[in-house]
PDB file of N, CA and C in Angstrom:
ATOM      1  N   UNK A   1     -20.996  -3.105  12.071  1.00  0.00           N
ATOM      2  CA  UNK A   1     -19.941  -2.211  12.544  1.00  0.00           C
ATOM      3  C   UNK A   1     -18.572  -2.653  12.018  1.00  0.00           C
ATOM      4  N   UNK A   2     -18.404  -3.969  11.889  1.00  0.00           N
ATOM      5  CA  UNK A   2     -17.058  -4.589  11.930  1.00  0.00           C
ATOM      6  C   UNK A   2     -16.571  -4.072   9.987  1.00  0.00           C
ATOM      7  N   UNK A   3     -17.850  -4.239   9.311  1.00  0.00           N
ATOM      8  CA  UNK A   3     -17.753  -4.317   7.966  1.00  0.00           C
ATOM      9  C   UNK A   3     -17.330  -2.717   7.439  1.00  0.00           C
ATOM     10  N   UNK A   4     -17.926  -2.035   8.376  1.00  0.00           N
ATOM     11  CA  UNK A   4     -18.058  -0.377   7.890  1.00  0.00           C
ATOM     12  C   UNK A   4     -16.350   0.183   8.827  1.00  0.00           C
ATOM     13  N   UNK A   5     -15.844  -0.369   9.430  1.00  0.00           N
ATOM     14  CA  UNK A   5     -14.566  -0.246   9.732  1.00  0.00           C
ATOM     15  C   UNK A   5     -13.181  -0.686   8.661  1.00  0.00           C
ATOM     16  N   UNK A   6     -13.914  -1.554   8.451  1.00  0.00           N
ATOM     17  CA  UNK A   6     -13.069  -2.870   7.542  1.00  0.00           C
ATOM     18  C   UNK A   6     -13.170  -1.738   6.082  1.00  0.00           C
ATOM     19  N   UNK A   7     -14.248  -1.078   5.627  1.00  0.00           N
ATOM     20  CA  UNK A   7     -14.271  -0.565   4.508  1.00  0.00           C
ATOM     21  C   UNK A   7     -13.446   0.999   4.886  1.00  0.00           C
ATOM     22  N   UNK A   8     -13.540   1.356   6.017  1.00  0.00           N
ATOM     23  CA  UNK A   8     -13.024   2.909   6.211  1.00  0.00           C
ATOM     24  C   UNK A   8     -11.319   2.676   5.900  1.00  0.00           C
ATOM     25  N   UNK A   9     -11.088   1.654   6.423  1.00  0.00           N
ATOM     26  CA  UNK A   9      -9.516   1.127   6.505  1.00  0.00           C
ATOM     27  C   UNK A   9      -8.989   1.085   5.293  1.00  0.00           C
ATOM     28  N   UNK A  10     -10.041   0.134   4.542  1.00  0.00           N
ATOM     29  CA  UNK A  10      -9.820   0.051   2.756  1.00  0.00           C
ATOM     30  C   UNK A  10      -9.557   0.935   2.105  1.00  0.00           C
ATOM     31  N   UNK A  11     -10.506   2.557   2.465  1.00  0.00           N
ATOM     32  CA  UNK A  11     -10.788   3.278   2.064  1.00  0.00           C
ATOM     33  C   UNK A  11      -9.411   4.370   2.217  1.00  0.00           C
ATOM     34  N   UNK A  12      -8.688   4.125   3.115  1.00  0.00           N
ATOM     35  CA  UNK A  12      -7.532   4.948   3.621  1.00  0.00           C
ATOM     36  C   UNK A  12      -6.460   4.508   2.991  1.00  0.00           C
ATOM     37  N   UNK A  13      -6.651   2.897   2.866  1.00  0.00           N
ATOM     38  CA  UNK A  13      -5.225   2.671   2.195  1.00  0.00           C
ATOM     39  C   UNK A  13      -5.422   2.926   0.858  1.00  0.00           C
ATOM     40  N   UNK A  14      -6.656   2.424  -0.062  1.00  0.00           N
ATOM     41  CA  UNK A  14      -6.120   3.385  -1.245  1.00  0.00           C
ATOM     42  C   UNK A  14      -6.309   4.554  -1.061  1.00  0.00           C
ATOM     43  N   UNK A  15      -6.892   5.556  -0.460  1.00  0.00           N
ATOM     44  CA  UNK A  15      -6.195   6.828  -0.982  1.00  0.00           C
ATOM     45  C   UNK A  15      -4.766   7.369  -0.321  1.00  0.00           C
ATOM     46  N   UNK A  16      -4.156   6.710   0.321  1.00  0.00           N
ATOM     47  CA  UNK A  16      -3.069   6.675   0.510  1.00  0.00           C
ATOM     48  C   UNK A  16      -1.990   6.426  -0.065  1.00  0.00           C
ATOM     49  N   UNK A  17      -2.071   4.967  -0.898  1.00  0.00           N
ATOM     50  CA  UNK A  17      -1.374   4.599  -1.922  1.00  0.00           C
ATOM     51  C   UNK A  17      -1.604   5.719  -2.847  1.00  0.00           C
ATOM     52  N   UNK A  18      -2.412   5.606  -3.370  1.00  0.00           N
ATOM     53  CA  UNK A  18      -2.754   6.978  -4.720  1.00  0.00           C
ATOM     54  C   UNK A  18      -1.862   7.935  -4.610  1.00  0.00           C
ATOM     55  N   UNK A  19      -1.920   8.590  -3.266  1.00  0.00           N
ATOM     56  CA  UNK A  19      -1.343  10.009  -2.984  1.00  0.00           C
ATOM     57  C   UNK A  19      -0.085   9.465  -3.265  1.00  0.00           C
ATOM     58  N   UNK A  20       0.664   7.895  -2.989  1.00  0.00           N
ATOM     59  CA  UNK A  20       1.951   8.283  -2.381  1.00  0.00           C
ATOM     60  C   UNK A  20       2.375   7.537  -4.287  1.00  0.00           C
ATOM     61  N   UNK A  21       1.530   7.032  -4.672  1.00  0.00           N
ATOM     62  CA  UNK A  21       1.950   6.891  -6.315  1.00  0.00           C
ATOM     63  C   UNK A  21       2.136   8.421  -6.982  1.00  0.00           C
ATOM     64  N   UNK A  22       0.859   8.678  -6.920  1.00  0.00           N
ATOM     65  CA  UNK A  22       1.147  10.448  -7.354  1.00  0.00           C
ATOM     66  C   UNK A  22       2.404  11.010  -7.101  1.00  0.00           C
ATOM     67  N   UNK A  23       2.961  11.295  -5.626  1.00  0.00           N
ATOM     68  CA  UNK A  23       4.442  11.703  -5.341  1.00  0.00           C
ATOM     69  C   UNK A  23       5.123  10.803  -6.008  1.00  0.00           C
ATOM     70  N   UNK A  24       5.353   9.930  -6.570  1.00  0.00           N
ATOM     71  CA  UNK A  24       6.399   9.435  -6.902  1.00  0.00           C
ATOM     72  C   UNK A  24       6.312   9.719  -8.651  1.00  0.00           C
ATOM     73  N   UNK A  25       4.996  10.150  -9.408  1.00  0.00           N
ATOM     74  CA  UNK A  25       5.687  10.800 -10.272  1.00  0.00           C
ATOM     75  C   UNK A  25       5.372  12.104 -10.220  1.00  0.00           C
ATOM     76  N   UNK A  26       5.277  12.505  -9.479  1.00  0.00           N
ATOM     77  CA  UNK A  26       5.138  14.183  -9.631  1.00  0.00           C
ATOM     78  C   UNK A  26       6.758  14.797  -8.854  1.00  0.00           C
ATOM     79  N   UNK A  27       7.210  13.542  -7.800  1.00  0.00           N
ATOM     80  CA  UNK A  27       8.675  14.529  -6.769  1.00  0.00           C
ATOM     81  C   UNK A  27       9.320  12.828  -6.474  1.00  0.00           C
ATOM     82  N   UNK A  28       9.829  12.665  -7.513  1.00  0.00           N
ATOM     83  CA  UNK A  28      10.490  11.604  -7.268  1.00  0.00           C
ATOM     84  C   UNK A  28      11.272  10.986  -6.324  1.00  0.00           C
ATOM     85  N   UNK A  29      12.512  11.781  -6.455  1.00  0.00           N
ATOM     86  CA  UNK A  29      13.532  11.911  -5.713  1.00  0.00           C
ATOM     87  C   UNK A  29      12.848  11.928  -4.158  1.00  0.00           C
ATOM     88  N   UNK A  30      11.801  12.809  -3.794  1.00  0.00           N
ATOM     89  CA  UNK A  30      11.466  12.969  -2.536  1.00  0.00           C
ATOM     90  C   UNK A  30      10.839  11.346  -2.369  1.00  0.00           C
ATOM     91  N   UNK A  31      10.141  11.121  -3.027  1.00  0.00           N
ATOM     92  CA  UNK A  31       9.134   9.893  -2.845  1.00  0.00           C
ATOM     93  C   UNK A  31      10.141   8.809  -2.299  1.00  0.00           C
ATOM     94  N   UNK A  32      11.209   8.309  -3.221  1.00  0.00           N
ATOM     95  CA  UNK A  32      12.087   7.581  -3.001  1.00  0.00           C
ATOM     96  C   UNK A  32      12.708   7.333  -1.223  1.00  0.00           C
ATOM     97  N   UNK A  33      12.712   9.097  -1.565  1.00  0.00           N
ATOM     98  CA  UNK A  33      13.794   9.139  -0.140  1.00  0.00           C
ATOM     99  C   UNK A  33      12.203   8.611   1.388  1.00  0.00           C
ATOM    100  N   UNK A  34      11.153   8.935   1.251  1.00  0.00           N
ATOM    101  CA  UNK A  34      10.110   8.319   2.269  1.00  0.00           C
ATOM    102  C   UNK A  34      10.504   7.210   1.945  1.00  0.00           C
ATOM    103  N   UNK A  35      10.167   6.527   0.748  1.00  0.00           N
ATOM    104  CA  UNK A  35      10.410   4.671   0.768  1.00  0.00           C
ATOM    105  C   UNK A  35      11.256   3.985   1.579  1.00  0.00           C
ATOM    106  N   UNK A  36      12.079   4.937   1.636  1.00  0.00           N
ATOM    107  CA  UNK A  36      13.580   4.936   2.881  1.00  0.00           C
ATOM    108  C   UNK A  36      14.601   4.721   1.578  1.00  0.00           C
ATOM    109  N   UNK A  37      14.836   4.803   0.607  1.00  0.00           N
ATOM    110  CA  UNK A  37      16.034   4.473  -0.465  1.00  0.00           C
ATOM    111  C   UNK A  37      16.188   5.684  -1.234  1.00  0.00           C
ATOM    112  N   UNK A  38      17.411   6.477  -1.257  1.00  0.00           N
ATOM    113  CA  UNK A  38      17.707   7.716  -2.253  1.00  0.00           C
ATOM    114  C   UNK A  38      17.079   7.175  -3.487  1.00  0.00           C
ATOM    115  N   UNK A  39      17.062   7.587  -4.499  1.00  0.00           N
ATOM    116  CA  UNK A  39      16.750   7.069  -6.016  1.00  0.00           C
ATOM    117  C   UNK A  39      16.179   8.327  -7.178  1.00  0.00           C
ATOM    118  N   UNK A  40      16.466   8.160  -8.406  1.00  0.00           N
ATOM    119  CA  UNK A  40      16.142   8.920  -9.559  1.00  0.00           C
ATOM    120  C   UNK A  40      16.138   7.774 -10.516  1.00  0.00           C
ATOM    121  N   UNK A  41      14.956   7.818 -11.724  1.00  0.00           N
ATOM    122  CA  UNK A  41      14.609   7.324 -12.558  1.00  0.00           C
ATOM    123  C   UNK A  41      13.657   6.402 -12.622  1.00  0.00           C
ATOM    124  N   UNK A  42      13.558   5.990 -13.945  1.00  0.00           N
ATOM    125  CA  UNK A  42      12.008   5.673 -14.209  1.00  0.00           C
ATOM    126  C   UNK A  42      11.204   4.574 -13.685  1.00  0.00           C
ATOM    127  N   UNK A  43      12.342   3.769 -12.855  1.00  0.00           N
ATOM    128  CA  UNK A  43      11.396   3.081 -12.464  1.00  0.00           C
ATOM    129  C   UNK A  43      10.871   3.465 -11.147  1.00  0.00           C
ATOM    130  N   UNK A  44      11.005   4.605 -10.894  1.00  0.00           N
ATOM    131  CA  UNK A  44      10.055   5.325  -9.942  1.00  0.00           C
ATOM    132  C   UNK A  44       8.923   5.675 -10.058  1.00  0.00           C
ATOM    133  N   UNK A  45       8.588   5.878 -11.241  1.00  0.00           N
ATOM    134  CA  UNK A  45       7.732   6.564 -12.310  1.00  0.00           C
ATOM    135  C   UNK A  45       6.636   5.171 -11.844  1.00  0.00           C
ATOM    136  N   UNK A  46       7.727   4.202 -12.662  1.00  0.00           N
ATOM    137  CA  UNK A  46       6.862   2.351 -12.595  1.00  0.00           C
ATOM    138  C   UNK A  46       5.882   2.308 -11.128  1.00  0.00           C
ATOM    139  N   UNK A  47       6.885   2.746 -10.464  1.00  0.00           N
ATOM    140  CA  UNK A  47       6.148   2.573  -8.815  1.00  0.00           C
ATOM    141  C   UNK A  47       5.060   3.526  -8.887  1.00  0.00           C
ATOM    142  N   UNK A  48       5.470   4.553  -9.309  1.00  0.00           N
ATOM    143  CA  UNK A  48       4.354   5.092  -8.995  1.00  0.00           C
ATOM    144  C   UNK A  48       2.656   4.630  -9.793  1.00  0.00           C
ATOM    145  N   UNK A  49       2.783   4.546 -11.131  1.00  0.00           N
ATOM    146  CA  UNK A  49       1.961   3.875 -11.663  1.00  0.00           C
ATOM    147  C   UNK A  49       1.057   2.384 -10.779  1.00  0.00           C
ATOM    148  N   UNK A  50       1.985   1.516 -10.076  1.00  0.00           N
ATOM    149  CA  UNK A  50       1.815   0.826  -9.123  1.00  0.00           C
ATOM    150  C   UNK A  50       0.693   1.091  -8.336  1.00  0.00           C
ATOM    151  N   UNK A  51       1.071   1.770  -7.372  1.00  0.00           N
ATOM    152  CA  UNK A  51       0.545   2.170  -7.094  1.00  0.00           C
ATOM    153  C   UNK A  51      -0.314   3.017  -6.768  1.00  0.00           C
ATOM    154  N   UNK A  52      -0.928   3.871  -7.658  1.00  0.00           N
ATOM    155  CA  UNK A  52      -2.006   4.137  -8.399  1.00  0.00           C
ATOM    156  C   UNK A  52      -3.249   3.250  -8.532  1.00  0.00           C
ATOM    157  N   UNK A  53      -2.677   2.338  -9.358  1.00  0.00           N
ATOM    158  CA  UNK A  53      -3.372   0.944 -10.000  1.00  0.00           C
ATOM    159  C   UNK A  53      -4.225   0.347  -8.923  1.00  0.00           C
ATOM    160  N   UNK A  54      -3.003   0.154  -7.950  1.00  0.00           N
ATOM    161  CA  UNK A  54      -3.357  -0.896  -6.693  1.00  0.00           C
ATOM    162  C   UNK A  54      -4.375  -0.169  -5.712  1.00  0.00           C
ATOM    163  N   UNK A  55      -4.367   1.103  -5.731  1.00  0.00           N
ATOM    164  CA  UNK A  55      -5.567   2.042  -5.163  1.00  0.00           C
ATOM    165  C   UNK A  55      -6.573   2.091  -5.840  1.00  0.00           C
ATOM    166  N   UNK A  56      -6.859   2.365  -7.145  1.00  0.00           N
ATOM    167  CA  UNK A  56      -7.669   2.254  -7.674  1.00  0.00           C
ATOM    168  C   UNK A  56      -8.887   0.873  -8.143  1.00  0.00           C
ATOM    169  N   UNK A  57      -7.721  -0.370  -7.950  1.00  0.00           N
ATOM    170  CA  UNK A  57      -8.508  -1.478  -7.598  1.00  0.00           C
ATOM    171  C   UNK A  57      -9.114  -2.021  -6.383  1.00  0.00           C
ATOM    172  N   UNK A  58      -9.035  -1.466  -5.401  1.00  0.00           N
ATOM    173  CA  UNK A  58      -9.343  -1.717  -3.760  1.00  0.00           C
ATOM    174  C   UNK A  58     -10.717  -0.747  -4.056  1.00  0.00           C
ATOM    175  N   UNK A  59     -10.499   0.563  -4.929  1.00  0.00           N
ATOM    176  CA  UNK A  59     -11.467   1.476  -4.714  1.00  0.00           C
ATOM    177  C   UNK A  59     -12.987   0.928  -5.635  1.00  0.00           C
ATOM    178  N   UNK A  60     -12.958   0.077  -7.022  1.00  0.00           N
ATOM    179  CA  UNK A  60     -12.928  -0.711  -7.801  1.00  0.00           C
ATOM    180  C   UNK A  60     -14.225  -1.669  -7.035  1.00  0.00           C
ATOM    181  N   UNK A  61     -13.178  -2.202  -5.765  1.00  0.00           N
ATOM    182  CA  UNK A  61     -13.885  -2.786  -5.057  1.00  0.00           C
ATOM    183  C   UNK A  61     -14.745  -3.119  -4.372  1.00  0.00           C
ATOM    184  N   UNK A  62     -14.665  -1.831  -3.650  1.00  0.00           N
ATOM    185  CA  UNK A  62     -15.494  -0.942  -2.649  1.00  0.00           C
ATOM    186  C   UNK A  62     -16.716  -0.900  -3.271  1.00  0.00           C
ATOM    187  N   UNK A  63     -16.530  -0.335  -3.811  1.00  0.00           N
ATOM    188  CA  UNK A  63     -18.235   0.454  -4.958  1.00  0.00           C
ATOM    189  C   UNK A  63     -19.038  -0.905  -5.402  1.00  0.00           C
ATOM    190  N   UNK A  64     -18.136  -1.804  -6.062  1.00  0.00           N
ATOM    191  CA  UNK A  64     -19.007  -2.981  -6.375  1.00  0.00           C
ATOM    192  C   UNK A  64     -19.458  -3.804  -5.111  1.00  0.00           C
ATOM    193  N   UNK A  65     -18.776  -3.354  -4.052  1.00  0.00           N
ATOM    194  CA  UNK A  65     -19.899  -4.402  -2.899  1.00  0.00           C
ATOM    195  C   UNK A  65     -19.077  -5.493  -2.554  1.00  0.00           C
ATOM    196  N   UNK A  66     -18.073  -5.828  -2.928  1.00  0.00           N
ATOM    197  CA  UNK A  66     -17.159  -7.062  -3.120  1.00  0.00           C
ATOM    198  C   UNK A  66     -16.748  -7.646  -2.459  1.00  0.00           C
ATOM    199  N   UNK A  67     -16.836  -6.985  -0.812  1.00  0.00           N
ATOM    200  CA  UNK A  67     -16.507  -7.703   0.613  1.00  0.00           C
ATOM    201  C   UNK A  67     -15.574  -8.483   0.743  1.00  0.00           C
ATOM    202  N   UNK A  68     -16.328  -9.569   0.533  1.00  0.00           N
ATOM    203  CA  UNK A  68     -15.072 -10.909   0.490  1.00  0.00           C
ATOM    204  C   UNK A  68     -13.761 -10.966  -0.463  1.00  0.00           C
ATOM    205  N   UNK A  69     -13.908 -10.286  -2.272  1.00  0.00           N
ATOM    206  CA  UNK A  69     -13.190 -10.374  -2.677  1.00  0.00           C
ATOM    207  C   UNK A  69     -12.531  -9.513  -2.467  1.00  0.00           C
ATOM    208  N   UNK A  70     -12.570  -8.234  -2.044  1.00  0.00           N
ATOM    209  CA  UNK A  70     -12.058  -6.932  -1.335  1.00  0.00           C
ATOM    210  C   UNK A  70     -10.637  -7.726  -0.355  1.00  0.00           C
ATOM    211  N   UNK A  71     -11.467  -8.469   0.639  1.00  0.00           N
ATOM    212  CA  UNK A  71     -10.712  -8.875   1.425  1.00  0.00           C
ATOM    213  C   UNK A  71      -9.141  -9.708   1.168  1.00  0.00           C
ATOM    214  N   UNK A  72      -9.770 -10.675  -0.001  1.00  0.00           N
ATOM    215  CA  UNK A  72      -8.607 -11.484  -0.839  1.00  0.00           C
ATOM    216  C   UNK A  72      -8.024 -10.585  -1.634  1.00  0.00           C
ATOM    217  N   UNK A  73      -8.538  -9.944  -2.044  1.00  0.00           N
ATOM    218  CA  UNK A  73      -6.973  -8.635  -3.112  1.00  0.00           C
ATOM    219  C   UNK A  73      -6.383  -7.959  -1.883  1.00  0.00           C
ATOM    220  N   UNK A  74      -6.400  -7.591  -0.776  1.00  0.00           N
ATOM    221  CA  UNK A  74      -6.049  -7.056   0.059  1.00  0.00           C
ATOM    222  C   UNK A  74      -5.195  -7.552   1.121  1.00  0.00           C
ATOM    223  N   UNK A  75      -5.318  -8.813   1.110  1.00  0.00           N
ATOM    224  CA  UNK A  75      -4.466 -10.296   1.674  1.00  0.00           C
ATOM    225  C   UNK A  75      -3.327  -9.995   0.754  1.00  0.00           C
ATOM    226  N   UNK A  76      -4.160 -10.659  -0.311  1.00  0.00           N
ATOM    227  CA  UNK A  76      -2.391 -11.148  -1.597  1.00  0.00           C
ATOM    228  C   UNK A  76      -1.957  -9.755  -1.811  1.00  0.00           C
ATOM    229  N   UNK A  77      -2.248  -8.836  -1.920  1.00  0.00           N
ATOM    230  CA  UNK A  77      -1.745  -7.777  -1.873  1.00  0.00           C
ATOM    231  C   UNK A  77      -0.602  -6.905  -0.820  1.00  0.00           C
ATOM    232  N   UNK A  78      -0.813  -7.804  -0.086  1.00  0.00           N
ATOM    233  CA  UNK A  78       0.246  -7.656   1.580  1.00  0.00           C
ATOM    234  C   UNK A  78       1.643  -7.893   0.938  1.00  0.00           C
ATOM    235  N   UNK A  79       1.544  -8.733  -0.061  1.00  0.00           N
ATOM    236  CA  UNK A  79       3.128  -8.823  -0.232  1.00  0.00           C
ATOM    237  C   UNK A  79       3.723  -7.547  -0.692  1.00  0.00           C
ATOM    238  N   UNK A  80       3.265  -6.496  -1.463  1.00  0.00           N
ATOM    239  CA  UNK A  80       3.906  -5.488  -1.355  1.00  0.00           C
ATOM    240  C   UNK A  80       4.769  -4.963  -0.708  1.00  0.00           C
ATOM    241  N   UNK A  81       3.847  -4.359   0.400  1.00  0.00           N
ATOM    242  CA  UNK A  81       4.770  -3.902   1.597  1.00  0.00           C
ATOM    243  C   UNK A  81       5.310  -4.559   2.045  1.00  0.00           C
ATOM    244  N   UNK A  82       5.323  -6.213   1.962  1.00  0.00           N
ATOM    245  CA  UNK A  82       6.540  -6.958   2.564  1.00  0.00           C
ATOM    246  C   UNK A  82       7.644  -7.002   1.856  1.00  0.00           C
ATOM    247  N   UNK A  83       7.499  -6.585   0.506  1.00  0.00           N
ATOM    248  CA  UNK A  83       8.540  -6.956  -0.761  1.00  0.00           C
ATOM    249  C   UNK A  83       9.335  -5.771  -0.703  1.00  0.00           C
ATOM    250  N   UNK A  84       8.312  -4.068  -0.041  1.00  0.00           N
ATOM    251  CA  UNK A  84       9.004  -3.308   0.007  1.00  0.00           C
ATOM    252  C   UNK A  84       9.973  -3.336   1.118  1.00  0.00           C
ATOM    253  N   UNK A  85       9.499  -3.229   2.154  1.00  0.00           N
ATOM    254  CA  UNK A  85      10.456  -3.466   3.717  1.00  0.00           C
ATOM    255  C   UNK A  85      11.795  -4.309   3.013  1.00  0.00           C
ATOM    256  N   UNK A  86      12.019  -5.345   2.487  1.00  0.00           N
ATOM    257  CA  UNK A  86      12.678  -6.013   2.114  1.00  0.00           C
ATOM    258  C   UNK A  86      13.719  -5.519   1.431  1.00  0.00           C
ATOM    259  N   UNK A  87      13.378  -4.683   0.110  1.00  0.00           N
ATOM    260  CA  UNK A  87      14.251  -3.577  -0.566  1.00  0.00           C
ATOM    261  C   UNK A  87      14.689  -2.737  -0.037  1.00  0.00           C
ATOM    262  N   UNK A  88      13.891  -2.553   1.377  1.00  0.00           N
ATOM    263  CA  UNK A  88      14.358  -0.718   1.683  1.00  0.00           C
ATOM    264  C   UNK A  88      16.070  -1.341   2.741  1.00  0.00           C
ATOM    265  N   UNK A  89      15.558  -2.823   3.396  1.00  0.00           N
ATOM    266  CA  UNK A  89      16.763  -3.450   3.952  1.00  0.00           C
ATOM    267  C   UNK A  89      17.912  -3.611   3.344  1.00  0.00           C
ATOM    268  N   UNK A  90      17.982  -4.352   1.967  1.00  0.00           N
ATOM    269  CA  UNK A  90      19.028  -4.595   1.474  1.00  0.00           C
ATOM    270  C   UNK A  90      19.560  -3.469   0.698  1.00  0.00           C
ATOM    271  N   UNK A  91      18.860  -2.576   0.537  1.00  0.00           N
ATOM    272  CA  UNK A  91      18.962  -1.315  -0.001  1.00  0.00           C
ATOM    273  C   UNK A  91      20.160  -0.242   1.068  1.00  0.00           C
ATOM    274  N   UNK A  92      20.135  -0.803   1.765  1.00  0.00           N
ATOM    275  CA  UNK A  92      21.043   0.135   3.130  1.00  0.00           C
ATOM    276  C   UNK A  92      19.595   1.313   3.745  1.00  0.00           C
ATOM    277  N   UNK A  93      18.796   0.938   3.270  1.00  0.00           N
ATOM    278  CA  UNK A  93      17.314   1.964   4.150  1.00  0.00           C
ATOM    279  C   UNK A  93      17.797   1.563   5.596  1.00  0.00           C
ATOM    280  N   UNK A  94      16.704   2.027   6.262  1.00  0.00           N
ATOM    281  CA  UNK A  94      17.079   2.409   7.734  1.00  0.00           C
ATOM    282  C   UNK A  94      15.683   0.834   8.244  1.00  0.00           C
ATOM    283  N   UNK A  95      16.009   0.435   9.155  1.00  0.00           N
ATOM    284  CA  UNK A  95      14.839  -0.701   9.506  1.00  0.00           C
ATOM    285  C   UNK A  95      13.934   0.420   9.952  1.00  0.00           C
ATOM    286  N   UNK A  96      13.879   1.498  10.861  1.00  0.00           N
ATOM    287  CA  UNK A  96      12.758   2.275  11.083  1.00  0.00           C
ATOM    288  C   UNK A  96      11.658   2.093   9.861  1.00  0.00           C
ATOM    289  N   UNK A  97      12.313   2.503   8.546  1.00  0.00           N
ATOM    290  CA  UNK A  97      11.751   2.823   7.483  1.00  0.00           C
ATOM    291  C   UNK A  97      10.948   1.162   7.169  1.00  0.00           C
ATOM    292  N   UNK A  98      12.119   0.257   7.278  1.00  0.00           N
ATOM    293  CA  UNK A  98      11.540  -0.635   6.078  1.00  0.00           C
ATOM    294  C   UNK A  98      10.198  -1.794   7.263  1.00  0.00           C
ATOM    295  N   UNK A  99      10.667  -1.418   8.447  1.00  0.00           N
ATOM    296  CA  UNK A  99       9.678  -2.219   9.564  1.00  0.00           C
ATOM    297  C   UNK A  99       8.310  -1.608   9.932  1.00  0.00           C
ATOM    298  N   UNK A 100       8.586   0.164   9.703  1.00  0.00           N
ATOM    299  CA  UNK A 100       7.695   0.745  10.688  1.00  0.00           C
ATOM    300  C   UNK A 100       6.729   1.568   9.876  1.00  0.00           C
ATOM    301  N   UNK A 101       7.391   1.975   8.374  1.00  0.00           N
ATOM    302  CA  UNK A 101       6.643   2.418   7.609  1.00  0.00           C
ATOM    303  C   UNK A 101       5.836   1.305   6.439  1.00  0.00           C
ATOM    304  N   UNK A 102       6.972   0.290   6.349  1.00  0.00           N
ATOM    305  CA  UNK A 102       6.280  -0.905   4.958  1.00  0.00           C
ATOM    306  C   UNK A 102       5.771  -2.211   5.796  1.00  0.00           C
ATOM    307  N   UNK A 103       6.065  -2.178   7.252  1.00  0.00           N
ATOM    308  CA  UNK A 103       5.515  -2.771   7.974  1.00  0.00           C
ATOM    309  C   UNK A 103       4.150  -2.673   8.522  1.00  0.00           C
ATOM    310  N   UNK A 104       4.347  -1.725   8.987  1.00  0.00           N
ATOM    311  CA  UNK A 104       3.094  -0.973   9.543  1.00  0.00           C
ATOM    312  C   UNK A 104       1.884  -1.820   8.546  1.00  0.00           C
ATOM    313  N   UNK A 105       2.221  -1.111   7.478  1.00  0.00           N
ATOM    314  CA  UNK A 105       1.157  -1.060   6.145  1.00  0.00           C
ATOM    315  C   UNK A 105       0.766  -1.936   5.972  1.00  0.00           C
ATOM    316  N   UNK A 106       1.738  -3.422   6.172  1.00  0.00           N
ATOM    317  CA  UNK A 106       1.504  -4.913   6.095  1.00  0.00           C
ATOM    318  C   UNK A 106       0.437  -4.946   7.163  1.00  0.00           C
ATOM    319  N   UNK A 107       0.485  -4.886   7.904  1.00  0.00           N
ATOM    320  CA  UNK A 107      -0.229  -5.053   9.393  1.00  0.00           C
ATOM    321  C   UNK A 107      -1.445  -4.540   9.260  1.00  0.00           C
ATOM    322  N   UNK A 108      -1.200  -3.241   8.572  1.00  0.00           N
ATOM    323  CA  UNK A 108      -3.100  -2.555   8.824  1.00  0.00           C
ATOM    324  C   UNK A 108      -3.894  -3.379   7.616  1.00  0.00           C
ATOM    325  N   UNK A 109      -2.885  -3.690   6.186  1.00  0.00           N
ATOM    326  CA  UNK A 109      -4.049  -4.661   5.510  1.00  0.00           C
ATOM    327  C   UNK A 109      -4.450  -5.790   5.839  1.00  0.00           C
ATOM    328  N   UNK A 110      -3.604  -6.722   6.566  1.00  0.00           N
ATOM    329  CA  UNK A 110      -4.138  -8.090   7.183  1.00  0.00           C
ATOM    330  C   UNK A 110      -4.840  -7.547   8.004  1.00  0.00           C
ATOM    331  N   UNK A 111      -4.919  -6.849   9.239  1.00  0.00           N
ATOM    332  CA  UNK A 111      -6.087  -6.242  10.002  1.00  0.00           C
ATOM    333  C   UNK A 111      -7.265  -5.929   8.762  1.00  0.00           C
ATOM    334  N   UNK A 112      -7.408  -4.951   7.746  1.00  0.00           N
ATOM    335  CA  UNK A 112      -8.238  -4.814   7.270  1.00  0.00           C
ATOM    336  C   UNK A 112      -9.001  -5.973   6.520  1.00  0.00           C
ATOM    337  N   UNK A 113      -8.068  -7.005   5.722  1.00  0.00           N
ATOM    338  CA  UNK A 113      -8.568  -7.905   5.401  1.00  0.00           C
ATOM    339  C   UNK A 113      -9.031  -8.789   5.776  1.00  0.00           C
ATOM    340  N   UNK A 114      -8.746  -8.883   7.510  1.00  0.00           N
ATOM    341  CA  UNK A 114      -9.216 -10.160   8.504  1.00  0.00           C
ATOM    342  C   UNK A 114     -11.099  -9.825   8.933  1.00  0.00           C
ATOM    343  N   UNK A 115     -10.633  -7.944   9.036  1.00  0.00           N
ATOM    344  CA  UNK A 115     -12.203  -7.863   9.326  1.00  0.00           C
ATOM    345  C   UNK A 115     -13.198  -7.346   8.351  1.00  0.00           C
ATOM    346  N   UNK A 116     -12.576  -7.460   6.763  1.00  0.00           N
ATOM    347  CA  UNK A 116     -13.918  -7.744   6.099  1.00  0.00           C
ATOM    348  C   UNK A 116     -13.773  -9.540   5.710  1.00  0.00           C
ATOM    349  N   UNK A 117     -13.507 -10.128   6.351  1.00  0.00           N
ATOM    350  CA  UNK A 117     -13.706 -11.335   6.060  1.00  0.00           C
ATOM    351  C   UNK A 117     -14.611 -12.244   6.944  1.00  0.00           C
ATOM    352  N   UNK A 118     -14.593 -11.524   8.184  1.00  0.00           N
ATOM    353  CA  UNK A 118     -15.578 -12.053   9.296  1.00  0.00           C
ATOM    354  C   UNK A 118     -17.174 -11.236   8.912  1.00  0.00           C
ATOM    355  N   UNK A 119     -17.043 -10.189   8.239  1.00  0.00           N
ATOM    356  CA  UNK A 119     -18.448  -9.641   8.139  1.00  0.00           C
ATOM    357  C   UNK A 119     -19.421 -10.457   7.287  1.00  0.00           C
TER     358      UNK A 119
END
């Protein structure tokens, strides 16, 4: 049970990331402004590619069975959303944004990564 939770979770955050890489090159400007930071240009584009990537390797994961290593890309991978929260702060973002949205996210992958690591 614990493992097939642990993978549904996995399973949400990349296609979540994906979607929210996609918005960022398909509606930039909008994407930016969720991140919590106004912004135009390419290195939005960069982000978005990002994350893409980073969905597509969790997904990568999944399929091969990878459990444990699932779990460790999904750990070290936490720094993201901590790196983002961080930008969206010094950025003049709103803490709602950079605690509750890049926070959050931190939180559900250490949750996800804690419980495919016990399976």
């Amino acid at each position: 049970m614990i493992i097939t939770i642990g993978y549904v979770l996995a399973g949400l955050i990349a296609a979540a990331i994906i979607v929210i890489g996609a918005r960022f090159l398909l509606a930039p400007a909008a994407a930016a402004e969720g991140y919590g930071v106004p912004g135009e240009g390419a290195h939005l584009s960069v982000k978005g590619i990002r994350d893409i990537a980073s969905g597509l390797i969790v997904i990568v994961l999944m399929v091969a069975g990878a459990t444990h290593l699932l779990s460790w890309v999904l750990l070290a991978a936490t720094i993201i959303p901590v790196a983002d929260a961080v930008i969206v702060l010094r950025s003049g973002g709103t803490k709602s944004v950079a605690f509750g949205i890049h926070g959050g996210t931190a939180v559900v992958m250490v949750v996800t990564a804690a419980l495919l690591l016990m399976s």
